[in-house]
C-alpha atoms as a PDB file:
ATOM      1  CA  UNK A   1      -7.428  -6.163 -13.701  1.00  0.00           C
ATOM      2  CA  UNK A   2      -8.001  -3.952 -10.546  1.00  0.00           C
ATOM      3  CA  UNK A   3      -5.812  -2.001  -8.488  1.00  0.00           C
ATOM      4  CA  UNK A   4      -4.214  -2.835  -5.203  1.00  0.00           C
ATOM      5  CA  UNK A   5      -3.564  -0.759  -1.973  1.00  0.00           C
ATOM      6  CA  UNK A   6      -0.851  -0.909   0.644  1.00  0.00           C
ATOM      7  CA  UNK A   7      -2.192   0.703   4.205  1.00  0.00           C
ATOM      8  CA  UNK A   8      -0.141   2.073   6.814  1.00  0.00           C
ATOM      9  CA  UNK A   9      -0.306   2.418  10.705  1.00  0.00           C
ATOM     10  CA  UNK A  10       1.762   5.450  10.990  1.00  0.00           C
ATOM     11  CA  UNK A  11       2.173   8.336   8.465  1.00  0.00           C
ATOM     12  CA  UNK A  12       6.058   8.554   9.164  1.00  0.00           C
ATOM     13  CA  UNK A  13       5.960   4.861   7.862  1.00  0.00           C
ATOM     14  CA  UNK A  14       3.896   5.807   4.717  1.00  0.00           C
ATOM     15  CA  UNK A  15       6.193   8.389   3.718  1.00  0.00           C
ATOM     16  CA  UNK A  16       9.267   6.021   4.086  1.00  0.00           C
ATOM     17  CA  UNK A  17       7.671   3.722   2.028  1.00  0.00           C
ATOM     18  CA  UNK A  18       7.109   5.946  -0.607  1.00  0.00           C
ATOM     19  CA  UNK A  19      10.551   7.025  -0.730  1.00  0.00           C
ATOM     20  CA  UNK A  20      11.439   3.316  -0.434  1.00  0.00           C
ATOM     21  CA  UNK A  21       9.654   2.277  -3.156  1.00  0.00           C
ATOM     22  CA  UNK A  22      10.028   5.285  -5.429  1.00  0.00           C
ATOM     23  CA  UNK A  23      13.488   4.777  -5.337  1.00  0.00           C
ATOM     24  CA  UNK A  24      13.344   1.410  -6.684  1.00  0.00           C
ATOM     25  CA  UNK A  25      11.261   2.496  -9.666  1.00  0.00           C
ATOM     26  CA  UNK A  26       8.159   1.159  -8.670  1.00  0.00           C
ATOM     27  CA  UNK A  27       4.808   3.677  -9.736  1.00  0.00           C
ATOM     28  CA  UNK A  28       2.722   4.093  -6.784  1.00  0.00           C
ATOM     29  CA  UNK A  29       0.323   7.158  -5.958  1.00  0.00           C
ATOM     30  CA  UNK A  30      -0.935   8.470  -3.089  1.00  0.00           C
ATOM     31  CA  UNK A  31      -4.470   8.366  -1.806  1.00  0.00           C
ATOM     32  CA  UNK A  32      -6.592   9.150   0.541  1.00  0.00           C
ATOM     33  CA  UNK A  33      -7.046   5.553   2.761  1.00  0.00           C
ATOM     34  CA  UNK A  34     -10.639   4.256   2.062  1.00  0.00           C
ATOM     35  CA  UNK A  35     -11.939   3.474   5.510  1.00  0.00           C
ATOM     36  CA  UNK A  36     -13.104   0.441   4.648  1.00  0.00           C
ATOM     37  CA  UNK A  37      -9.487  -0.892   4.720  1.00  0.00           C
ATOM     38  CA  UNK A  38      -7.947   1.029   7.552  1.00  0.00           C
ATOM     39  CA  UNK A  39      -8.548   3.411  10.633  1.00  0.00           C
ATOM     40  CA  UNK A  40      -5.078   3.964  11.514  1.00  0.00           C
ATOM     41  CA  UNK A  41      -2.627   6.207   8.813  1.00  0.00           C
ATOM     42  CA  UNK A  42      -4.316   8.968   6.368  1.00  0.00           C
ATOM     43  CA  UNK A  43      -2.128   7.620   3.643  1.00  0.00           C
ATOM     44  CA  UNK A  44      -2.237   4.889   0.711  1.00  0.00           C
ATOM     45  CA  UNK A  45      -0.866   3.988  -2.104  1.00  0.00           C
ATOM     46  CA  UNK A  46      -2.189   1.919  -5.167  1.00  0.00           C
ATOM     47  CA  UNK A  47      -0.904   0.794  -7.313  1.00  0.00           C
ATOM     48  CA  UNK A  48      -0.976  -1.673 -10.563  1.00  0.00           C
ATOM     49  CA  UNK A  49      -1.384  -6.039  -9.872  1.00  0.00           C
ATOM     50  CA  UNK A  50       1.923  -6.972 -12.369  1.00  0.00           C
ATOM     51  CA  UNK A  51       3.711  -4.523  -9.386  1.00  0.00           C
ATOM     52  CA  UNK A  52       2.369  -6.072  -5.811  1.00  0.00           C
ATOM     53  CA  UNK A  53       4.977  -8.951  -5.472  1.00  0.00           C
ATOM     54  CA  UNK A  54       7.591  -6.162  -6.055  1.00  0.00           C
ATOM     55  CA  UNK A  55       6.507  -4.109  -3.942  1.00  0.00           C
ATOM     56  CA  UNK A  56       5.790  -6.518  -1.161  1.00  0.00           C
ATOM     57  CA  UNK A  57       9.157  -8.070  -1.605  1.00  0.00           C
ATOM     58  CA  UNK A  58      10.951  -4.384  -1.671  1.00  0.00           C
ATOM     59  CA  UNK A  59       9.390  -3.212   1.504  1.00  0.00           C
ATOM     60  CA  UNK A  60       9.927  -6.170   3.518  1.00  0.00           C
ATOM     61  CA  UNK A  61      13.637  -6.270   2.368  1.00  0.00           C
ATOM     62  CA  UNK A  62      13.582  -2.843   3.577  1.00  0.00           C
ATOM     63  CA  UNK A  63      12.643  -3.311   6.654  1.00  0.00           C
ATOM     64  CA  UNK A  64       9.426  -0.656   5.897  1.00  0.00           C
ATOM     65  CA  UNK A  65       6.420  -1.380   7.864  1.00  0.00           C
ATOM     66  CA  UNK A  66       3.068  -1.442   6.324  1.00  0.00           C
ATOM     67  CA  UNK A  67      -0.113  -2.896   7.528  1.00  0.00           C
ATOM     68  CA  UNK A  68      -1.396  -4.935   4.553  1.00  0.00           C
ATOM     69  CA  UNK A  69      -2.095  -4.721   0.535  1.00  0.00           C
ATOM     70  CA  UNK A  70      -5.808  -5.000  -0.450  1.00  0.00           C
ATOM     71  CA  UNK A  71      -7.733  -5.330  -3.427  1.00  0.00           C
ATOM     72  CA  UNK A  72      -9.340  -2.644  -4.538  1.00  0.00           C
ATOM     73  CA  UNK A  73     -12.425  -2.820  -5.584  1.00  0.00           C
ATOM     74  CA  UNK A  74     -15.456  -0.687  -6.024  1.00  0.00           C
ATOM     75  CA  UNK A  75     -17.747  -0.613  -2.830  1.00  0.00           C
ATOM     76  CA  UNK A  76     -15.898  -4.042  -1.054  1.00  0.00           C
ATOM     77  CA  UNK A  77     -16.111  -4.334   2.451  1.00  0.00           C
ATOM     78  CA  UNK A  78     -13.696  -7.002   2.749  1.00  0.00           C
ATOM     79  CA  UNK A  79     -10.193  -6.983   3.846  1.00  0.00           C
ATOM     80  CA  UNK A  80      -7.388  -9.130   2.814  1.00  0.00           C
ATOM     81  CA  UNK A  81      -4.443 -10.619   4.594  1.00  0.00           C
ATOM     82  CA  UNK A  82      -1.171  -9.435   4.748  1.00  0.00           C
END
């Protein structure tokens, strides 16, 4: 299975997501943000598939914005929905 991405438009929300999400002992690491996803924040975090509803769900119950989780995949172009 691949890896999935969360974007950001602002770093200030990037880093509250991380503590966010760190705190609820969920494993994501921070990356540079492959341009092919977003423009807008510097920061990323993957992170693995079994993890993505949890981290959605934590997030949003948090009140943390985020721009979208993606797929990631070697050399795609494509985005995916929020």
């Amino acid at each position: 299975m691949g890896t999935y991405v969360i974007t950001f438009e602002a770093t200030s929300h990037a880093l509250r997501a991380e503590k966010v999400l760190k705190k609820a002992g969920l494993k994501v690491y921070a990356i540079p943000t492959p341009r092919h996803l977003s423009s807008n924040c510097g920061i990323a975090f993957k992170f693995s598939p079994e993890i993505k509803e949890k981290v959605h769900s934590c997030l949003t119950e948090s009140n943390c914005p985020f721009e979208g989780i993606f797929p990631l995949e070697k050399n795609s172009q494509s985005k995916s929905t929020r």
